[in-house]
Protein backbone atom coordinates (compact mmCIF):
# COMPACT_ATOMS: atom_id res chain seq x y z
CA UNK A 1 72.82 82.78 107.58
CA UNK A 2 71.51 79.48 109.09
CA UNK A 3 72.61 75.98 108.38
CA UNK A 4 69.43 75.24 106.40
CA UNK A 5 69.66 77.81 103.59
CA UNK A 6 73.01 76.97 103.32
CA UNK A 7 72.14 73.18 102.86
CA UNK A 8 69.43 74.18 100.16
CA UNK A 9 72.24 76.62 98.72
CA UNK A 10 74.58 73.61 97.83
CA UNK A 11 71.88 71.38 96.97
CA UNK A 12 70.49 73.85 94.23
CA UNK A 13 74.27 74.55 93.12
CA UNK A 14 74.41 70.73 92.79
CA UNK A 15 71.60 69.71 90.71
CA UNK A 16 71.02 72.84 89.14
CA UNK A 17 67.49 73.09 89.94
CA UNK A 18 65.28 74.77 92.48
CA UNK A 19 62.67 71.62 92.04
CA UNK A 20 64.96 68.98 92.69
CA UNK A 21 66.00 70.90 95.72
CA UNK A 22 63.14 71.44 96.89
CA UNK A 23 61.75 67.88 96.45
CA UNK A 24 65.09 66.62 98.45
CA UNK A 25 64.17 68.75 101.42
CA UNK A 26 60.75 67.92 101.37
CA UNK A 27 59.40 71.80 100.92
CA UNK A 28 58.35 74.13 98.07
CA UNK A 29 60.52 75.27 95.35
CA UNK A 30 59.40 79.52 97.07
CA UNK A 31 61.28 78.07 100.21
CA UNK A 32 64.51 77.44 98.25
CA UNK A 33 64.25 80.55 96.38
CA UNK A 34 63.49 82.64 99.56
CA UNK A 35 66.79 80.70 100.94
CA UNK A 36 68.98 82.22 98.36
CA UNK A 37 67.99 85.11 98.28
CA UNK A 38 68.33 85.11 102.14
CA UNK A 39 71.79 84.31 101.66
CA UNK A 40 72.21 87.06 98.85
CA UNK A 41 71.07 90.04 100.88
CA UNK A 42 73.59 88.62 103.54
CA UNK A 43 76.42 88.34 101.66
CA UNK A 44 75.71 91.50 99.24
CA UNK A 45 76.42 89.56 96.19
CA UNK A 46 74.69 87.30 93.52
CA UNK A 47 75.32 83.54 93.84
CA UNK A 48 73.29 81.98 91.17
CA UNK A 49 72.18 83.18 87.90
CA UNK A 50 69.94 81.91 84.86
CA UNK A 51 69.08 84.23 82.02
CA UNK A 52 65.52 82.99 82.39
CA UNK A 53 63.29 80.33 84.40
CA UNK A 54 63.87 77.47 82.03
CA UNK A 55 68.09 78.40 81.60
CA UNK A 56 70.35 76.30 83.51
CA UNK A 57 71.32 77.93 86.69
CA UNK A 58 75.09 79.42 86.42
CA UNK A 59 76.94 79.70 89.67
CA UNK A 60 78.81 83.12 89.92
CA UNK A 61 82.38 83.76 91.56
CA UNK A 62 81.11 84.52 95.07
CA UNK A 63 78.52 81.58 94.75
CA UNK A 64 81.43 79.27 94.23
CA UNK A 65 82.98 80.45 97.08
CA UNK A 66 80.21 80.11 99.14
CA UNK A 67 79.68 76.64 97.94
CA UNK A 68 83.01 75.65 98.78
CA UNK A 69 82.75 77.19 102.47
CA UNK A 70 79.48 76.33 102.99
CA UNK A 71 80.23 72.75 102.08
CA UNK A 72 83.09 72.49 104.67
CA UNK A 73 81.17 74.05 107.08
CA UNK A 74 78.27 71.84 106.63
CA UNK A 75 80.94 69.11 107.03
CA UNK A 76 82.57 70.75 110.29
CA UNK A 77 79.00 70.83 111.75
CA UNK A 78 77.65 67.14 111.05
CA UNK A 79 80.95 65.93 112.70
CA UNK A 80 80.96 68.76 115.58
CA UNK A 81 76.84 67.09 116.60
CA UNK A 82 78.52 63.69 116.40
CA UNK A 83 81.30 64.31 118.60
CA UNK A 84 78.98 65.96 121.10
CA UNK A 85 76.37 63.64 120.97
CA UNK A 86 78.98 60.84 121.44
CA UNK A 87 80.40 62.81 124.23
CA UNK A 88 77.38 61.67 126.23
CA UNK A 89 78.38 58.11 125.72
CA UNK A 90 81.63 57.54 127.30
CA UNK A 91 82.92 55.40 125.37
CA UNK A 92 85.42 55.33 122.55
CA UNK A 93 85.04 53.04 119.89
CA UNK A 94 88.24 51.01 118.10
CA UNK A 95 88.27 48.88 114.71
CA UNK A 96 90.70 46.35 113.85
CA UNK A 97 91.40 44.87 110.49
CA UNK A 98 91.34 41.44 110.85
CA UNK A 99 95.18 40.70 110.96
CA UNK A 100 95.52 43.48 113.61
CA UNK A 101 92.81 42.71 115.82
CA UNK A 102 94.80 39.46 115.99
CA UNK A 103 98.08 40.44 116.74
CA UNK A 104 97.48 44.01 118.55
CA UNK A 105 93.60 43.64 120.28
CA UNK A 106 95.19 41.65 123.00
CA UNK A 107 98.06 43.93 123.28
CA UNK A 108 95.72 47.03 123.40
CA UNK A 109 92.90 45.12 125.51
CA UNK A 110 95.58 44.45 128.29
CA UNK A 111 96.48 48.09 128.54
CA UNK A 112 92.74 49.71 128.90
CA UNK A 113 92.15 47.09 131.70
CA UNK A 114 95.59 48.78 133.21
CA UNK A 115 94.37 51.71 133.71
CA UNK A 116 90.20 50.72 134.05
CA UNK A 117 89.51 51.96 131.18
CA UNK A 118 87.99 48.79 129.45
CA UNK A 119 84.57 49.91 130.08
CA UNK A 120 84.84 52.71 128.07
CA UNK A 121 85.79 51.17 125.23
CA UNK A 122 83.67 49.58 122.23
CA UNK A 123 86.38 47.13 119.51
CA UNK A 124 85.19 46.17 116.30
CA UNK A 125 87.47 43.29 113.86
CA UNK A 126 86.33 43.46 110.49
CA UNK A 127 88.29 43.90 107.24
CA UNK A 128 90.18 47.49 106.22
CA UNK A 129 87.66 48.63 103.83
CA UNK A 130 84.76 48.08 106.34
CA UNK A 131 86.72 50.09 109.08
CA UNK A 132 87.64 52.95 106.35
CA UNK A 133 83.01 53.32 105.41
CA UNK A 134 82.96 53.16 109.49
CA UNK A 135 85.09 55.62 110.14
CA UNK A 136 83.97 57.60 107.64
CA UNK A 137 80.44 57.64 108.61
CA UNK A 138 81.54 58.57 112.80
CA UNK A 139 80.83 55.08 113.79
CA UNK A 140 84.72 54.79 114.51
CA UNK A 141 86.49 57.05 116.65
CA UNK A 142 90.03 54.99 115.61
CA UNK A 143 90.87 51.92 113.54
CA UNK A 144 93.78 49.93 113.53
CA UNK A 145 95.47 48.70 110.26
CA UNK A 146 98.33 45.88 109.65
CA UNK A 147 100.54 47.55 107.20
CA UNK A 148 100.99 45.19 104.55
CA UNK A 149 104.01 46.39 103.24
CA UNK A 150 105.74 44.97 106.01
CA UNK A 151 104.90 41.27 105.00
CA UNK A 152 106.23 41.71 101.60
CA UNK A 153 109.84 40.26 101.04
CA UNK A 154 111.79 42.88 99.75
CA UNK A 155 114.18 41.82 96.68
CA UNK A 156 117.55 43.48 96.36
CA UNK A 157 119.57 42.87 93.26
C-alpha cells in the first residue's frame, strides 16, 4: 500500500471513473487500474466492480471500508507533513476575530513577551469565518473567538 494508490483509490470511488481519475492525477487511466488492483492483491478482496467497461463502477463492502480509512488516513497524513514542516519554523501562529483581537491580543501579547516568547509567535485579526477557512487549511495553529452569546441580554419572564 502507498499513499498514491490510495489517493487514486478514493478519487476513482468518487467520480466513478478511471478517466476522470486519471486526468486529475495527471497519468494514464492503466496507472489507476494497476493502482487498484495493487491495492486488491494487498488486501485479498475486491473493492470496485462494474459488470462491464461502460457500467458504472459499484463500490463493494471492503471497498467502502477502505474508502473510509483511506480517506482519514489521507487526512492524518496531509496534516502530519504540515505539522512537521511547520516544526522547522518556530513559530506558532494565532487568529483573532476582530472583537477578540481587541479585547484579548493585548492581554495575550503581554504574556508571550513574559516569558520571550513573542518571537515565536505569528497573530492574525480578521473576522470568525476567515479564521475558521484558515484554520482549516493549517495556516492557523489556534484562533481566538468572542463568544457572542455573552453580549446578548438575557430576558427572564
Amino acid at each position: 500500500m502507498n499513499e498514491r494508490d490510495l489517493k487514486y483509490f478514493c478519487s476513482l470511488v468518487e467520480t466513478g471513473n478511471y478517466t476522470a481519475t486519471a486526468t486529475k492525477f495527471h497519468v494514464t487511466q492503466p496507472a489507476i487500474s494497476a493502482a487498484l488492483r495493487r491495492l486488491e492483491e494487498e488486501y485479498q478482496a475486491v473493492l470496485l466492480t462494474q459488470a462491464n467497461h461502460r457500467a458504472q463502477l459499484v463500490t463493494t463492502a471492503a471497498g467502502r471500508t477502505l474508502y473510509i480509512k483511506s480517506k482519514q488516513l489521507l487526512k492524518d497524513v496531509a496534516q502530519m507533513a504540515l505539522e512537521v514542516h511547520h516544526a522547522n519554523e518556530q513559530q506558532v501562529r494565532l487568529g483573532f476575530s476582530n472583537v477578540a483581537g481587541g479585547i484579548w491580543l493585548p492581554r495575550v501579547i503581554k504574556k508571550f513577551i513574559s516569558v520571550d516568547l513573542l518571537d515565536q509567535v505569528t497573530t492574525t485579526v480578521a473576522d470568525s469565518e476567515q479564521l475558521l477557512v484558515d484554520l482549516r487549511q493549517g495556516k492557523l495553529d489556534a484562533a481566538v473567538f468572542q463568544l457572542w452569546s455573552q453580549n446578548v441580554p438575557r430576558i427572564y419572564g
